[in-house]
N, C-alpha and C. Protein backbone atom coordinates (compact mmCIF):
# COMPACT_ATOMS: atom_id res chain seq x y z
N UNK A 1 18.35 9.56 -9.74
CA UNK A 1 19.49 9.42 -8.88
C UNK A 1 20.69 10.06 -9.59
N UNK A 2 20.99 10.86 -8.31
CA UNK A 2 22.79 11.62 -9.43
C UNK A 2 23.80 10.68 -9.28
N UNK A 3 24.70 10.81 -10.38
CA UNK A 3 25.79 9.69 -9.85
C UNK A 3 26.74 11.26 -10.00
N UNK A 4 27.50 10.58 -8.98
CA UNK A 4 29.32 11.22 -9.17
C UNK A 4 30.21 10.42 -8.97
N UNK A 5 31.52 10.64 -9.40
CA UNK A 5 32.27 10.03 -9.23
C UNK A 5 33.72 10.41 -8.09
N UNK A 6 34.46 9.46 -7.36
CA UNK A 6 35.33 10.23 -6.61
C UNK A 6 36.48 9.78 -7.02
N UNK A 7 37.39 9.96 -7.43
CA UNK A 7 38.77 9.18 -7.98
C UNK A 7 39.39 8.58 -6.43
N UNK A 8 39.82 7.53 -6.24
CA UNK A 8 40.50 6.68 -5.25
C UNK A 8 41.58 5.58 -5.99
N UNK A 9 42.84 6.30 -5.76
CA UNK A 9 43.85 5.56 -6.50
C UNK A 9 44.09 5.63 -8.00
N UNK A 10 43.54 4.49 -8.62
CA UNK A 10 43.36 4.47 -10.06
C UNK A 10 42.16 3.86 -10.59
N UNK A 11 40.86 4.35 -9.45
CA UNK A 11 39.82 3.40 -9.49
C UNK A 11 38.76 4.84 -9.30
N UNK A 12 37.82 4.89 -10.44
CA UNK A 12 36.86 5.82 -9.68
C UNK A 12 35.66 5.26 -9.25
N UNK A 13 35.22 5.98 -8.21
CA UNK A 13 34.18 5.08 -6.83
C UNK A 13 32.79 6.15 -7.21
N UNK A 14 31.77 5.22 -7.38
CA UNK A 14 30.60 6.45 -7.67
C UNK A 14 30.25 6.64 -6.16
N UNK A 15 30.14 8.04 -6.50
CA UNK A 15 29.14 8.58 -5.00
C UNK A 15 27.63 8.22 -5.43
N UNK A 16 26.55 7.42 -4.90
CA UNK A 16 25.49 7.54 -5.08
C UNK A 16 24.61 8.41 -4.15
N UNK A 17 24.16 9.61 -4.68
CA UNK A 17 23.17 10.56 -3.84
C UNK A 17 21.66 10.45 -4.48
N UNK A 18 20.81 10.01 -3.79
CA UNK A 18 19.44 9.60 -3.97
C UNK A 18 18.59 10.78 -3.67
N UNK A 19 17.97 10.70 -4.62
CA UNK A 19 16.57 11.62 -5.19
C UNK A 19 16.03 11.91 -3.67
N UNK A 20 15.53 13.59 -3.42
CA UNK A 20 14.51 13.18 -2.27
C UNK A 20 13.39 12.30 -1.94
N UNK A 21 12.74 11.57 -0.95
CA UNK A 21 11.78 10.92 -1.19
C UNK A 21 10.71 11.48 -1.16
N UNK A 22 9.47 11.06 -1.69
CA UNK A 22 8.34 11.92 -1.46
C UNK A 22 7.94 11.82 -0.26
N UNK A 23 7.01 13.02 0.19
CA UNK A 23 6.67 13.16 1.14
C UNK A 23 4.94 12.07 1.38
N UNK A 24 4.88 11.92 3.00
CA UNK A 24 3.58 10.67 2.93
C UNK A 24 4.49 9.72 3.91
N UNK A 25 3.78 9.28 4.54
CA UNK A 25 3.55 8.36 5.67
C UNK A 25 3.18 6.63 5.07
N UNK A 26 3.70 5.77 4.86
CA UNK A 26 3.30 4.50 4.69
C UNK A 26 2.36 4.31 5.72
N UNK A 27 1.16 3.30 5.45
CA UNK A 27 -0.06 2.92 6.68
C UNK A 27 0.06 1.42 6.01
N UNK A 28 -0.67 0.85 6.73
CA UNK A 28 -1.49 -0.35 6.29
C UNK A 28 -1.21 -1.00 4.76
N UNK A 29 -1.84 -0.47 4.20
CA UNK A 29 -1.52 -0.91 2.49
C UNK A 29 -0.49 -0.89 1.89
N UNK A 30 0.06 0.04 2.27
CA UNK A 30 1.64 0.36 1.86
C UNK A 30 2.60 -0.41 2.47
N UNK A 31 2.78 -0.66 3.62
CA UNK A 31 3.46 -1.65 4.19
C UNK A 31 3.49 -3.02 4.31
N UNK A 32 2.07 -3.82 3.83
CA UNK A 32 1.95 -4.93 3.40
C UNK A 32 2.40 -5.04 1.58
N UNK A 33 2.25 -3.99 1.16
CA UNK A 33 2.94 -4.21 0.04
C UNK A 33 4.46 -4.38 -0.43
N UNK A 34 5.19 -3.23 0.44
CA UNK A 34 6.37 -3.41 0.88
C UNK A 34 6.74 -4.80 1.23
N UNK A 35 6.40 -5.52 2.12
CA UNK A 35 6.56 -6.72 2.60
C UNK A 35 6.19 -7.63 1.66
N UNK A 36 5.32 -7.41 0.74
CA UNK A 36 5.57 -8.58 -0.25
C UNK A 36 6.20 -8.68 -1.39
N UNK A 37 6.70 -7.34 -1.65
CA UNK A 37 7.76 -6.83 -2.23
C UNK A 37 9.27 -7.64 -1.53
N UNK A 38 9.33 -7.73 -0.61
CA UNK A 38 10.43 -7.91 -0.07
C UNK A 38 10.89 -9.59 -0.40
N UNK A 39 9.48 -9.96 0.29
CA UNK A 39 9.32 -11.50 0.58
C UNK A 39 9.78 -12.38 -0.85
N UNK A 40 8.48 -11.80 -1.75
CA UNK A 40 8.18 -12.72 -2.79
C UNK A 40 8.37 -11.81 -4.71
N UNK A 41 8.63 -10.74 -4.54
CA UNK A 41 8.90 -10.43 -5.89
C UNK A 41 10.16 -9.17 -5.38
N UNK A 42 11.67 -10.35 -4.86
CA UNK A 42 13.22 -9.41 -4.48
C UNK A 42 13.58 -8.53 -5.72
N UNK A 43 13.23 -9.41 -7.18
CA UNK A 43 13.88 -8.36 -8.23
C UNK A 43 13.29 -7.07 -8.61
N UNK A 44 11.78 -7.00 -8.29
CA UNK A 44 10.86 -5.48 -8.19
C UNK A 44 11.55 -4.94 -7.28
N UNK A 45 11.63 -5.49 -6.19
CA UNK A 45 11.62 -4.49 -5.25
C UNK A 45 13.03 -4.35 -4.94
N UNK A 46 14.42 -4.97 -5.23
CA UNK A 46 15.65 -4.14 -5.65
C UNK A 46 15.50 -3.25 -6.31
N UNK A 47 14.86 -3.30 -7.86
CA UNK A 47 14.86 -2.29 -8.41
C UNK A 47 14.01 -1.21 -8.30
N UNK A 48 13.09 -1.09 -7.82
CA UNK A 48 12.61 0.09 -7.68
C UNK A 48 13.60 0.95 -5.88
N UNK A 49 14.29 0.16 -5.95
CA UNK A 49 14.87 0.54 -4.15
C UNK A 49 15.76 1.61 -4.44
N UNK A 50 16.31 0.46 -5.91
CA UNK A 50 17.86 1.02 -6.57
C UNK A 50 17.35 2.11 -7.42
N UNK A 51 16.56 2.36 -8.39
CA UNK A 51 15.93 3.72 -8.77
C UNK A 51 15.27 4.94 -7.77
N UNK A 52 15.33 4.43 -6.51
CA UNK A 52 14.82 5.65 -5.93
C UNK A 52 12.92 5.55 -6.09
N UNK A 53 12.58 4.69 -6.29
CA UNK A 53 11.02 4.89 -7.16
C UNK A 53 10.41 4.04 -6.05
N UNK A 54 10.92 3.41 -5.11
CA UNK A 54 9.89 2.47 -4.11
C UNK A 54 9.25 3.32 -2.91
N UNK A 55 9.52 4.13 -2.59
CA UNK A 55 8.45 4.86 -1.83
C UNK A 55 7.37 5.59 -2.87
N UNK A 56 7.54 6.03 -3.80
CA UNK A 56 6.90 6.86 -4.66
C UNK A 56 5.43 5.46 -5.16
N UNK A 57 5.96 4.49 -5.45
CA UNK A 57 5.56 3.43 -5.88
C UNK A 57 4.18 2.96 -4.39
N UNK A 58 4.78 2.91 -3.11
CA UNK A 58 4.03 1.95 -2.22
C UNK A 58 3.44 3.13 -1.79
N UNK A 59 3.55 4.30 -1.80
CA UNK A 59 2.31 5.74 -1.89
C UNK A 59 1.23 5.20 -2.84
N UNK A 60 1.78 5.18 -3.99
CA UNK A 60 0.77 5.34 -5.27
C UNK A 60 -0.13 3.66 -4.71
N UNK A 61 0.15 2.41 -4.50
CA UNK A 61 -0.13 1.50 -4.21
C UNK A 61 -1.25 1.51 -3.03
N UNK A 62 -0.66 2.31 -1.86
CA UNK A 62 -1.67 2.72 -0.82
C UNK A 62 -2.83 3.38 -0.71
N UNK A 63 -2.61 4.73 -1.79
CA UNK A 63 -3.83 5.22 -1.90
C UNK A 63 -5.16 4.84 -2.66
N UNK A 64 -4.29 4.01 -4.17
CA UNK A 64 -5.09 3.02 -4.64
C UNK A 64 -6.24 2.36 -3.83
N UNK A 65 -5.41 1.62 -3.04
CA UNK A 65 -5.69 0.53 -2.28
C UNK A 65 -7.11 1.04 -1.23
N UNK A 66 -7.00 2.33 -0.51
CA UNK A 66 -7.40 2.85 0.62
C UNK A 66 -8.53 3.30 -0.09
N UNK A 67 -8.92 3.93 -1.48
CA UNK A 67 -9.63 4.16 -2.21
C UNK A 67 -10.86 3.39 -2.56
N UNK A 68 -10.04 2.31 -3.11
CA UNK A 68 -10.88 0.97 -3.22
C UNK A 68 -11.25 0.33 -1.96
N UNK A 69 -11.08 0.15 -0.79
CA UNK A 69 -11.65 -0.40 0.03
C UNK A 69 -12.34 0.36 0.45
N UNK A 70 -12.68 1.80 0.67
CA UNK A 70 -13.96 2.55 1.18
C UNK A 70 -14.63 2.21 0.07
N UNK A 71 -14.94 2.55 -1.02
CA UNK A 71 -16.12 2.31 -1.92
C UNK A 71 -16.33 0.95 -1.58
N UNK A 72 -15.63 -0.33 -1.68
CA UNK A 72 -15.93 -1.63 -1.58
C UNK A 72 -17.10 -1.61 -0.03
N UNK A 73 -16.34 -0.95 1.09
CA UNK A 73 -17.12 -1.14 2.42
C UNK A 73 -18.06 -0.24 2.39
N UNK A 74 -18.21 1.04 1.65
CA UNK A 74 -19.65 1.57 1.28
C UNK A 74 -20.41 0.68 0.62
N UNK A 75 -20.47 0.49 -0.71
CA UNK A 75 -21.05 -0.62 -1.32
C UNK A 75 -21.32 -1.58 -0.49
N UNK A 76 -20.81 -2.49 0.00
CA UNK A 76 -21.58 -3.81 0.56
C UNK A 76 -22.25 -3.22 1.79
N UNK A 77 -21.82 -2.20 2.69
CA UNK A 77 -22.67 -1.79 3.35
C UNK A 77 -24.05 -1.38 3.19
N UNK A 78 -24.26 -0.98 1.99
CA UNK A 78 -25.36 -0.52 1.11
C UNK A 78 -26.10 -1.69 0.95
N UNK A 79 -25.57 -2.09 0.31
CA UNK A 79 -26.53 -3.71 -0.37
C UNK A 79 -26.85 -4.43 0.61
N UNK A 80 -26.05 -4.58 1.93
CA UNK A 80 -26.46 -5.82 2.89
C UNK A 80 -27.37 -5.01 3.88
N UNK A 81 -27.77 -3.68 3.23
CA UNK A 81 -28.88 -3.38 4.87
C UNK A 81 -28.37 -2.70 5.71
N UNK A 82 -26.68 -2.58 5.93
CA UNK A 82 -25.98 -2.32 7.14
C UNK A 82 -26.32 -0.45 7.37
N UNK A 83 -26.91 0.34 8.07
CA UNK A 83 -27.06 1.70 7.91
C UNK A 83 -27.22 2.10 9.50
N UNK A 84 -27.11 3.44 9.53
CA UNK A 84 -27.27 4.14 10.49
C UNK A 84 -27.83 3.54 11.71
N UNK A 85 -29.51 3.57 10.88
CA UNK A 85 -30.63 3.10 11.75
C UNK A 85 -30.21 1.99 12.41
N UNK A 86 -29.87 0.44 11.64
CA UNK A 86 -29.26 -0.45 12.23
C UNK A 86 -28.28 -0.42 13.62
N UNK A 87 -27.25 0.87 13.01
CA UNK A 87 -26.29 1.11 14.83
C UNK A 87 -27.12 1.81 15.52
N UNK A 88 -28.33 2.14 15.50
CA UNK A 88 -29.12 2.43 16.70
C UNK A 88 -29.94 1.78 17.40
N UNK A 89 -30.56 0.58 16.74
CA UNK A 89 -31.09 -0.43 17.03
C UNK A 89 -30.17 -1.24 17.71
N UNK A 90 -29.17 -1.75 17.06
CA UNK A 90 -28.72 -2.85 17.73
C UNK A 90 -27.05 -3.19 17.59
N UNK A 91 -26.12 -2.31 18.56
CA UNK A 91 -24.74 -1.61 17.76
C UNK A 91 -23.92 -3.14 17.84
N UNK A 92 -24.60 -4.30 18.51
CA UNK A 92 -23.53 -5.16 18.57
C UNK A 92 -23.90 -6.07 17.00
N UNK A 93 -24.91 -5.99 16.46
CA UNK A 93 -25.11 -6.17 15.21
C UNK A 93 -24.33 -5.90 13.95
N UNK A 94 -24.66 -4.57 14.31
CA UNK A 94 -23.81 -3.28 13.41
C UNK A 94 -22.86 -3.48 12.95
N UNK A 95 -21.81 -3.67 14.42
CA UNK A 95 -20.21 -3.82 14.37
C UNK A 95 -19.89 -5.33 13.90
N UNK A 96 -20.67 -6.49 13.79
CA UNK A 96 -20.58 -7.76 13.48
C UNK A 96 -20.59 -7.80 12.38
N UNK A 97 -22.04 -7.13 11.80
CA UNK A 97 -22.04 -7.13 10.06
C UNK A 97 -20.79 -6.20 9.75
N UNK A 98 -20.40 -4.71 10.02
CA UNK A 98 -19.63 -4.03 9.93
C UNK A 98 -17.98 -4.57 9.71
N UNK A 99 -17.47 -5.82 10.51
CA UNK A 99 -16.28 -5.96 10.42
C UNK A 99 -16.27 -7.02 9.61
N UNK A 100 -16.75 -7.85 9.50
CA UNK A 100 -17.23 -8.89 7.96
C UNK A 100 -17.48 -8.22 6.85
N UNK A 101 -17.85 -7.39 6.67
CA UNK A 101 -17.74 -6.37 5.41
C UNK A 101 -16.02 -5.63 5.07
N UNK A 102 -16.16 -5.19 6.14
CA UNK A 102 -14.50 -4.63 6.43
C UNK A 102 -13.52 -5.68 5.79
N UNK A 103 -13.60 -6.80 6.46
CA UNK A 103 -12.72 -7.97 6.45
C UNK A 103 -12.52 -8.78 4.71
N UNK A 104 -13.91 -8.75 3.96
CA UNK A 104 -14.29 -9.14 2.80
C UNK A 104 -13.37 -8.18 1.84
N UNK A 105 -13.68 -6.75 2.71
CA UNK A 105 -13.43 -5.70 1.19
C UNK A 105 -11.71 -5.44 1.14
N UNK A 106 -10.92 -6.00 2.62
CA UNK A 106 -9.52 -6.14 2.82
C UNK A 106 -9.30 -7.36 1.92
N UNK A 107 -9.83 -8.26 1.92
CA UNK A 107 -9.14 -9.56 1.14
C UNK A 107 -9.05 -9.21 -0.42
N UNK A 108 -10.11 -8.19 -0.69
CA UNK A 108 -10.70 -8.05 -2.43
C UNK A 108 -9.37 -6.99 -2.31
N UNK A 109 -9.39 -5.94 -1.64
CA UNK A 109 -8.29 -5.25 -1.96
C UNK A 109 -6.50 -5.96 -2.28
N UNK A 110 -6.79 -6.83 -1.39
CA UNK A 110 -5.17 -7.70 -1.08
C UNK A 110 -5.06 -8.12 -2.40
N UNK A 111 -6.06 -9.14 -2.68
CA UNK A 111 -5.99 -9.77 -4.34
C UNK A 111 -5.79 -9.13 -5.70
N UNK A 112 -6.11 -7.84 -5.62
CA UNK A 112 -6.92 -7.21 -6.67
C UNK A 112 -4.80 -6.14 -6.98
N UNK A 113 -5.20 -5.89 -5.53
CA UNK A 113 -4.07 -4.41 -6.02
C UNK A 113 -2.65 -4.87 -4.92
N UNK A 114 -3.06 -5.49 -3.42
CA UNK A 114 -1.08 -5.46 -3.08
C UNK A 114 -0.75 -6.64 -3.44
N UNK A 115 -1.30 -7.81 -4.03
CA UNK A 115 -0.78 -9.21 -4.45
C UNK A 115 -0.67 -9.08 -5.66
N UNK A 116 -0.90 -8.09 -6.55
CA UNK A 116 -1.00 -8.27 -7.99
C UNK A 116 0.52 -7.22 -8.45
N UNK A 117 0.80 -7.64 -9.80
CA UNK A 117 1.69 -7.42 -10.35
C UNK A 117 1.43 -5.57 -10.71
């Protein structure tokens, strides 16, 4: 962040002009992190607001995050049987085991990487 200063009276006033932000779209992971940033740890997330570093930060957090939950929902998909063949047989199966896997590998992600320090 640049600082400048503007003289007003006998008082100088910083101009604060903030770093560009990076480029990237917040989704899902990133925005629940944000939010618990907000909620439950205010002094992180002032300061990274006030450094300019909290988008850069809930990127790096998201992709983490989005990373680890495909391998997690590959993996258990793997191990529990869940495959192809299965959504051809029987897709209301599929999508049952499918979103219980989904749902498991969201909670491991929540704990692991947007609830954690």
């Amino acid at each position: 962040m640049n600082i400048t200063y503007e003289k007003c009276g006998d008082y100088l006033i910083p101009n604060l002009i903030p770093d560009p932000e990076p480029d990237g779209e917040l989704r899902k992971f990133g925005l629940m992190r944000k939010s618990y940033l907000e909620n439950h740890r205010r002094g992180i997330y002032s300061g990274l607001l006030l450094s300019g570093e909290l988008k850069k930060h809930l990127l790096m957090i998201q992709e983490q995050s989005e990373e680890r939950f495909d391998l997690l929902v590959e993996q258990m998909a793997k191990q529990e049987g869940v495959t192809e063949q299965l959504k051809v047989q029987n897709k209301m199966l599929w999508v049952k085991r499918m979103n219980n896997i989904r749902e498991r590998a969201e909670e491991i992600v929540r704990e692991e990487i947007i609830y954690c320090l």
